[in-house]
Protein backbone atom coordinates (compact mmCIF):
# COMPACT_ATOMS: atom_id res chain seq x y z
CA UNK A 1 -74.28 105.71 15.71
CA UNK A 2 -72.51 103.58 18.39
CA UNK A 3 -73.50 103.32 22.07
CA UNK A 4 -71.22 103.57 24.51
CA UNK A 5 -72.17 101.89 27.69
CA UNK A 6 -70.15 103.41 30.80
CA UNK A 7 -70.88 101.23 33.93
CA UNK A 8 -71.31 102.93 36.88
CA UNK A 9 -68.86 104.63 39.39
CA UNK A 10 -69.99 101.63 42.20
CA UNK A 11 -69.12 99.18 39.67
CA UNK A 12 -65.70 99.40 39.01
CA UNK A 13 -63.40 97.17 40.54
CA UNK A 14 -60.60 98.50 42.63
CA UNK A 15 -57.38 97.48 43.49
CA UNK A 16 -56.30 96.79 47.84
CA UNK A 17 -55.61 99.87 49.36
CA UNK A 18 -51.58 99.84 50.43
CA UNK A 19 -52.05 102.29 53.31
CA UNK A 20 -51.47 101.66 57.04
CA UNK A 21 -54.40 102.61 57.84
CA UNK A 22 -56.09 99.71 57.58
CA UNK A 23 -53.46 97.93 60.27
CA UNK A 24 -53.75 100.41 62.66
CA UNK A 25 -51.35 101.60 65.33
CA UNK A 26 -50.59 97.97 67.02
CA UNK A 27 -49.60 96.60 63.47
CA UNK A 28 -47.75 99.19 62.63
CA UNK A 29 -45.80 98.81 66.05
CA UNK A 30 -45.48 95.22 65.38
CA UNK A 31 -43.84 95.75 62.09
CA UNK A 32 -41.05 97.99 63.73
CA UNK A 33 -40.06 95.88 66.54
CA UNK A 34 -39.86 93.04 64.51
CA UNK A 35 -37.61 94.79 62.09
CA UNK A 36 -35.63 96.01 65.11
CA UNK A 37 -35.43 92.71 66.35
CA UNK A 38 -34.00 91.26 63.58
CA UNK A 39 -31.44 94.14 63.03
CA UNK A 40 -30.25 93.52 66.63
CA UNK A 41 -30.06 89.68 66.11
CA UNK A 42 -27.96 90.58 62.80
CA UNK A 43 -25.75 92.74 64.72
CA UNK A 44 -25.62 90.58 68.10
CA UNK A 45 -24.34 87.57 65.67
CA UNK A 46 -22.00 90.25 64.10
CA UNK A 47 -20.26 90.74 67.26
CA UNK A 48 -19.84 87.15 68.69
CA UNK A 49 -16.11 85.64 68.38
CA UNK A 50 -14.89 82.61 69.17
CA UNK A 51 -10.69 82.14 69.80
CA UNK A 52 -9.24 78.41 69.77
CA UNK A 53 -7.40 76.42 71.96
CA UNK A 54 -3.77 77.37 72.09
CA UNK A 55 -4.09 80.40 69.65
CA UNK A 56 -4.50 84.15 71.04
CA UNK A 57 -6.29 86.68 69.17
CA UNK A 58 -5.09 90.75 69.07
CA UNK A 59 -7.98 92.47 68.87
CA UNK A 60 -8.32 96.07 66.27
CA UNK A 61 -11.35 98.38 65.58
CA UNK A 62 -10.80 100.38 62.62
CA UNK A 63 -7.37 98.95 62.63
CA UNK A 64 -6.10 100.35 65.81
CA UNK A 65 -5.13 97.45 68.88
CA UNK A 66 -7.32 97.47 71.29
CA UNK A 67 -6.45 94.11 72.56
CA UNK A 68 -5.82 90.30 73.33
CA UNK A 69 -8.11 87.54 73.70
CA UNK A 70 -6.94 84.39 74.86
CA UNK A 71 -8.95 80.68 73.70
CA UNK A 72 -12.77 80.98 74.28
CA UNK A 73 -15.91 83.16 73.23
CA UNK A 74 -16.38 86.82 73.98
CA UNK A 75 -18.50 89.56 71.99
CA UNK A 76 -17.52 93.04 70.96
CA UNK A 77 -18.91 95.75 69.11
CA UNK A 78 -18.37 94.75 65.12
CA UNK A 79 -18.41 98.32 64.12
CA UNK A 80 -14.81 98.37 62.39
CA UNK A 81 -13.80 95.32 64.66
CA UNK A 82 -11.51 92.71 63.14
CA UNK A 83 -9.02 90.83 64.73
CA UNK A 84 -5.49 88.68 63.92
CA UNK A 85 -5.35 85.26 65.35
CA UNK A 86 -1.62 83.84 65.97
CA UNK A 87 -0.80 80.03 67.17
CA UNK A 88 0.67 79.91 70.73
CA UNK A 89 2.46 76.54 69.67
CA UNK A 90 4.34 76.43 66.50
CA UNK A 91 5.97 72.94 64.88
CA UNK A 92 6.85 73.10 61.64
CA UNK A 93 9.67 71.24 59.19
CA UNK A 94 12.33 72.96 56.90
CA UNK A 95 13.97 71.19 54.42
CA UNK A 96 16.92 70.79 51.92
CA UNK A 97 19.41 72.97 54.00
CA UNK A 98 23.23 73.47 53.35
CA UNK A 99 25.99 73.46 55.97
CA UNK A 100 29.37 73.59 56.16
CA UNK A 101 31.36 71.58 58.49
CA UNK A 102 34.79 72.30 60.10
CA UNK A 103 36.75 69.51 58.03
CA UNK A 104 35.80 71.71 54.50
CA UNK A 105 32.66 68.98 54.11
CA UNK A 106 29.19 70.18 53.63
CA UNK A 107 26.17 68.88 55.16
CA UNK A 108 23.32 68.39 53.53
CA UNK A 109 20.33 68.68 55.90
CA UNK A 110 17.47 66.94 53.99
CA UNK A 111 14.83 67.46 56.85
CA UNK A 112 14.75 69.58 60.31
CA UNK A 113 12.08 69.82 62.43
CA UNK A 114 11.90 72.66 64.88
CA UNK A 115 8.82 74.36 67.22
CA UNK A 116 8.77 77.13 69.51
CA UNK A 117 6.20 78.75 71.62
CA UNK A 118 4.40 82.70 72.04
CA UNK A 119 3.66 84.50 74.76
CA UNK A 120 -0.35 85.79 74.73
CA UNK A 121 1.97 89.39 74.90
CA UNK A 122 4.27 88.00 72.05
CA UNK A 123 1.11 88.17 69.52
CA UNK A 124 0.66 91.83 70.03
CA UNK A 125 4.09 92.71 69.60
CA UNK A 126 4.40 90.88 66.57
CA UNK A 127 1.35 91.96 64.98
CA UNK A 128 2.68 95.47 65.59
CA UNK A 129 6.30 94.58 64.16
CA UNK A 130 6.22 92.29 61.83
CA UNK A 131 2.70 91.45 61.20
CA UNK A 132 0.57 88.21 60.66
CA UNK A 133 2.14 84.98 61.66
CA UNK A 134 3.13 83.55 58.18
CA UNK A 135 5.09 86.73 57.70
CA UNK A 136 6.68 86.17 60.96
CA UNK A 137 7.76 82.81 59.82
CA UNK A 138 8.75 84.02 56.23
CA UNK A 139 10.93 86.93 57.44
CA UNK A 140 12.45 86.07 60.91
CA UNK A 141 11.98 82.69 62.29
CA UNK A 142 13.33 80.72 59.13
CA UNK A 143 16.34 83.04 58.54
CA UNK A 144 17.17 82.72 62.31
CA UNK A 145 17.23 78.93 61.92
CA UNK A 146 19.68 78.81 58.74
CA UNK A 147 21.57 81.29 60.41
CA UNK A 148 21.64 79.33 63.97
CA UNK A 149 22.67 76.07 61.31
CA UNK A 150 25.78 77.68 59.19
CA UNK A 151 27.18 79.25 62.92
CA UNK A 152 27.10 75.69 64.73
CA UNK A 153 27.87 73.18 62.08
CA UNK A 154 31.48 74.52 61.16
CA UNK A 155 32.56 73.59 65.28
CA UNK A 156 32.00 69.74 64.31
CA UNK A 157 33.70 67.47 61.56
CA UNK A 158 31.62 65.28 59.62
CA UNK A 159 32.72 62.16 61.88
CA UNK A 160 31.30 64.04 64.49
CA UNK A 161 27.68 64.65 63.04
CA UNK A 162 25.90 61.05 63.81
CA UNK A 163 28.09 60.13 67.25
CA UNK A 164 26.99 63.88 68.16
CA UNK A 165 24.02 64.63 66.65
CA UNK A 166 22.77 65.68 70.44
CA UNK A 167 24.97 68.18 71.22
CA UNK A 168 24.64 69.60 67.83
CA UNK A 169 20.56 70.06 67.86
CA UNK A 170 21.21 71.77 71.64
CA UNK A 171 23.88 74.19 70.27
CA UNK A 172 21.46 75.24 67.58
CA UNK A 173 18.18 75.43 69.81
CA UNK A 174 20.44 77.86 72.52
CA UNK A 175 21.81 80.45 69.24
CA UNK A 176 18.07 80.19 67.29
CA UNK A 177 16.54 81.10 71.27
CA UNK A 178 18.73 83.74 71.61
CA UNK A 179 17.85 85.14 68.25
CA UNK A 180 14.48 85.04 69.19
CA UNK A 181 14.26 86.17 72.35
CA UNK A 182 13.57 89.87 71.20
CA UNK A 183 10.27 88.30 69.75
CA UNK A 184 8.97 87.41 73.57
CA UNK A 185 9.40 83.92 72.71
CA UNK A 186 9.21 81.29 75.52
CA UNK A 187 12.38 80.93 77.51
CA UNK A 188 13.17 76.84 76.87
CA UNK A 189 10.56 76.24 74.18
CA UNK A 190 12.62 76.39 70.89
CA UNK A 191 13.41 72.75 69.94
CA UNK A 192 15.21 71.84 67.15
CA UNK A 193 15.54 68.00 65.66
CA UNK A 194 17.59 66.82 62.75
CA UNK A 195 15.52 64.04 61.28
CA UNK A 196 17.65 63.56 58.24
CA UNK A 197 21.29 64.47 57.34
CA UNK A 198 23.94 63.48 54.74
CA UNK A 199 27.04 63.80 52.79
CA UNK A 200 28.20 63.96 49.79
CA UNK A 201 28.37 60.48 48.09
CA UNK A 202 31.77 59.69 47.54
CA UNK A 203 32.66 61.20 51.72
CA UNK A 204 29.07 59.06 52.47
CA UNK A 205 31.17 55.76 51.57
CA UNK A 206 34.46 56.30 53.02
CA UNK A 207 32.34 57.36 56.03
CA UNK A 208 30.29 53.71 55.69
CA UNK A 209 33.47 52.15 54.77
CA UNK A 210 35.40 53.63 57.98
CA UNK A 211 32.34 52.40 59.56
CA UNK A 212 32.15 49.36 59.11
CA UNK A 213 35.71 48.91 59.67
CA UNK A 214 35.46 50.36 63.11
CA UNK A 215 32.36 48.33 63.37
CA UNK A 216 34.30 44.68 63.04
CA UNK A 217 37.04 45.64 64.48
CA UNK A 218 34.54 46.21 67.94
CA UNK A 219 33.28 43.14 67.21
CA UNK A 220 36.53 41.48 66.87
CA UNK A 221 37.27 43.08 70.45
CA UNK A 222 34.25 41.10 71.88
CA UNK A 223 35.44 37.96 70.53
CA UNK A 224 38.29 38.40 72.03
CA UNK A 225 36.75 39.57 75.24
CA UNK A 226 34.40 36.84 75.26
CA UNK A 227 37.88 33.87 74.78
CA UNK A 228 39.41 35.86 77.15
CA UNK A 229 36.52 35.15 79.89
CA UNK A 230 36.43 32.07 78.37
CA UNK A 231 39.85 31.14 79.36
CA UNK A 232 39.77 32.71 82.31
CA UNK A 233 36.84 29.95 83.24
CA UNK A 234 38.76 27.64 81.67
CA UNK A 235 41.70 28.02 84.50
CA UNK A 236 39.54 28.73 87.11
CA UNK A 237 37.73 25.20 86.40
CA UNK A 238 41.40 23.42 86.20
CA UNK A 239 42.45 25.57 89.67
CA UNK A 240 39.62 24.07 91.52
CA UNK A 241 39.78 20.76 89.93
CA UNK A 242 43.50 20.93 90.31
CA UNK A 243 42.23 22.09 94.20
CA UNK A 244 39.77 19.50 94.88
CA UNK A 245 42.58 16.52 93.38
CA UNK A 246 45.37 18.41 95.86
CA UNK A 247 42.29 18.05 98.79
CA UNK A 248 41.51 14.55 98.04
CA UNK A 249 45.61 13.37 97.70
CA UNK A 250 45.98 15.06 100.81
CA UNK A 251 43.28 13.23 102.46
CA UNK A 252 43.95 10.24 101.50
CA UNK A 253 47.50 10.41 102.51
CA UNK A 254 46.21 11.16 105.79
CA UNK A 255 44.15 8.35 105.78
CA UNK A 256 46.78 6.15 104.94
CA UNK A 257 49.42 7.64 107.82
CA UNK A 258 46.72 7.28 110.02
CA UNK A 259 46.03 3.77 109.15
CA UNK A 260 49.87 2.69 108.96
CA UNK A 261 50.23 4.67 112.44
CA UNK A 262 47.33 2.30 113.83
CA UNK A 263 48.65 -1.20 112.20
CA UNK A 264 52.22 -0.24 113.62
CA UNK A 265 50.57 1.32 117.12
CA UNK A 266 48.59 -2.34 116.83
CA UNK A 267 51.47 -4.05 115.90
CA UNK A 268 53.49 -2.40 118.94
CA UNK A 269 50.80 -3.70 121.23
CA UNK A 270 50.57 -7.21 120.32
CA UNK A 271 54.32 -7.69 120.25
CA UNK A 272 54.30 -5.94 123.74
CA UNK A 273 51.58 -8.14 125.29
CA UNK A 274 53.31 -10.95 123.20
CA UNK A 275 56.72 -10.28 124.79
CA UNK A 276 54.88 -9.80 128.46
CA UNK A 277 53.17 -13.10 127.83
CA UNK A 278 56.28 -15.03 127.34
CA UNK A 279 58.26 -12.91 130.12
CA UNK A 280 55.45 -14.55 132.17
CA UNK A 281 55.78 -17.82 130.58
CA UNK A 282 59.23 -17.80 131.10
CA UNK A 283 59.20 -16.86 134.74
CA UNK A 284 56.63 -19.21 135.71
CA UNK A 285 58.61 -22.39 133.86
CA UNK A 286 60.64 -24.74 136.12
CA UNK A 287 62.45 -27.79 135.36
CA UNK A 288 60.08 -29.86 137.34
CA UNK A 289 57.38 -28.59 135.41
CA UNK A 290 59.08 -29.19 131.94
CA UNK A 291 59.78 -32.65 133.18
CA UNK A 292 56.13 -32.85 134.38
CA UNK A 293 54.80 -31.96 131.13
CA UNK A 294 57.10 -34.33 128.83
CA UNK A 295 56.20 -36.97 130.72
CA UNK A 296 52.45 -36.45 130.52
CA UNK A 297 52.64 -36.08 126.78
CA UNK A 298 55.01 -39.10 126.42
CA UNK A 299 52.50 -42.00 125.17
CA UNK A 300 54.50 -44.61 127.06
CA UNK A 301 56.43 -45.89 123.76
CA UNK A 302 60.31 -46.03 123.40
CA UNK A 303 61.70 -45.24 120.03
CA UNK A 304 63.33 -48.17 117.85
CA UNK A 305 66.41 -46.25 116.49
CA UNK A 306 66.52 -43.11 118.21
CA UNK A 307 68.71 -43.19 120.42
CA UNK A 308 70.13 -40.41 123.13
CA UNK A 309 73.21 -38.03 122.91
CA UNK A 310 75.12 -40.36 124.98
CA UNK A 311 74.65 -43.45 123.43
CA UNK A 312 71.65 -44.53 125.90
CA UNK A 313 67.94 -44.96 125.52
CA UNK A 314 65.89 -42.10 127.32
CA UNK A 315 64.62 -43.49 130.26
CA UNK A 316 62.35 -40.86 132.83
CA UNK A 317 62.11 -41.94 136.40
CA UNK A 318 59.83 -40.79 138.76
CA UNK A 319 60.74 -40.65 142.13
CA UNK A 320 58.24 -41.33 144.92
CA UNK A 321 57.13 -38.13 145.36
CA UNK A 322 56.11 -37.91 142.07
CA UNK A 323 58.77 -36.17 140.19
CA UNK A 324 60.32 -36.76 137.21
CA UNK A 325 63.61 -37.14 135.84
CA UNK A 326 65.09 -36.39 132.38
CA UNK A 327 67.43 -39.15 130.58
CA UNK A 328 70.97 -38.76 132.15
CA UNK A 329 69.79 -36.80 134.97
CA UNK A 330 71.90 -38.41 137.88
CA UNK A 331 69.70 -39.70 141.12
CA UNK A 332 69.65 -38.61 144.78
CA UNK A 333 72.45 -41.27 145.31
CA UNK A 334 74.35 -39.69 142.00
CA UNK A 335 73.97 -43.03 140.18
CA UNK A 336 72.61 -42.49 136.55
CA UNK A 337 68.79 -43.14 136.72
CA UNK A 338 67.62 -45.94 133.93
CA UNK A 339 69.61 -49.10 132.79
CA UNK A 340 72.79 -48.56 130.51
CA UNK A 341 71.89 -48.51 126.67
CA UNK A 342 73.44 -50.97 124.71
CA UNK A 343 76.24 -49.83 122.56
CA UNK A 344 76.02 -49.27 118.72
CA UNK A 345 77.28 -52.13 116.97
């Protein structure tokens, strides 16, 4: 027979007892609040939303508005809250657009850049109308802008596209604002820029060929201008030269009147004291005196073959009271002072 050995009822070894008893009330506490804890942490995270910087948020709870929040954190019960988030400042590109112009040309509008700004009230209504934000661009604001392109283009030629580009971009940002305006977009904020336009190729060469045509025939009007200014200087250098040589003749001339008026007043004055000097002379001469002064000149010699007018040798006498008589001159007794001459043979 076999024995069967059966240990004892203390013996066995039993596994830990999973009962709350053994933690006691506290524990058991413990356990609870931390549990609560964490659910509120869970459901405190849940609820915190953050908006950013020019974007404005409509808020919904079980898909009914409740809402707006503008750029910052807030919190809110996350129970069937969700909310839409839409950009308060929108710049964006289109490309490859087709226009017609007035002169039966099209233009081809290879890039366009255009913004606009939302009201924080704009973002409900749209959310309510139209929907999320890509939808709004999708189904209204690009259609506006094609249609605010084919109504302004036709008003211009295609020679007026570049010169006018300007007035063009304005004309289109007024009709696309207008279009929008339903939308509680901001009055003045629609912008519209054509970066890049063209024609077709064969109009884009008589366009560069007109071009360039116009653009030597403006410089062809400077050159001009600039010989015309040129000559201009030109004359007004000879004027004043011409000027200056007229000044300097004239002076001259003057100084030569002047000095022909001072020889000739000079001239005047030396003849006049000239003339008084020998008026003077002449008045104080005397026959006695011219007598006086031949004599005292004479060096005592008689010429060999002169002879006098008469036939007789000059002879002066000199009469006791000194004075003198000429050759011929007859005496106080009217005999002829000197001897006779003798007679040519």
């Amino acid at each position: 027979k076999e024995t069967i050995h059966v240990r004892p009822p203390q013996d066995r070894v039993t596994g830990p007892e999973l009962s709350f008893a053994r933690w006691g009330r506290s524990g058991c506490l413990a356990f609870l609040l931390g549990g609560l804890l964490l659910v509120a942490g869970a459901f405190a995270l849940a609820g915190w939303n953050t908006v950013e910087s020019g974007k404005v948020a409509v808020t919904r709870r079980f898909g009914e508005i409740t809402g707006t929040r503008t750029a910052g954190g807030f919190w809110d019960n996350p129970i069937g809250f969700s909310m839409m988030e839409y950009d308060l400042r929108v710049a964006k590109t289109i490309q490859n657009q087709q226009a017609a112009l007035k002169n039966q040309q099209t233009l081809f509008i290879k890039d366009a850049a255009y913004q606009y700004n939302l009201t924080p009230d704009a973002a409900r209504k749209l959310l309510e109308t139209v929907g999320d934000q890509q939808t709004f661009e999708r189904n209204v604001v690009i259609p506006k802008l094609q249609n605010a392109m084919k109504a302004v283009t036709p008003q211009y030629t295609a020679e007026d596209v570049f010169p006018r580009r300007s007035e063009i971009e304005q004309k289109m940002e007024q009709t696309l604002a207008a279009d929008l305006k339903e939308y509680e977009v901001a009055a003045g904020s629609v912008d519209i820029t054509l970066s890049d336009v063209d024609f077709d190729p064969e109009f884009r060469k008589a366009i560069d060929a007109k071009a360039k045509a116009e653009q030597e025939r403006l410089v062809e009007l400077a050159n001009l201008e600039k010989q015309k200014i040129r000559n201009n200087q030109e004359i007004q250098q000879a004027q004043t030269d011409a000027q200056r040589a007229k000044v300097a003749a004239e002076g001259q001339a003057n100084a030569a009147v002047a000095n022909a008026k001072g020889q000739a007043e000079a001239t005047r004055t030396q003849a006049a004291a000239e003339a008084e000097a020998n008026e003077k002379v002449g008045q104080s001469l005397s026959q006695d005196l011219i007598r006086y002064r031949y004599a005292q000149n004479w060096n005592g010699q008689l010429p060999s073959t002169m002879l006098g007018d008469n036939g007789f040798l000059p002879t002066f006498n000199v009469a006791a009271d000194g004075a003198t008589q000429t050759p011929g001159q007859n005496t106080s007794n009217g005999q002829q002072a000197g001897p006779p001459a003798p007679k040519k043979p």
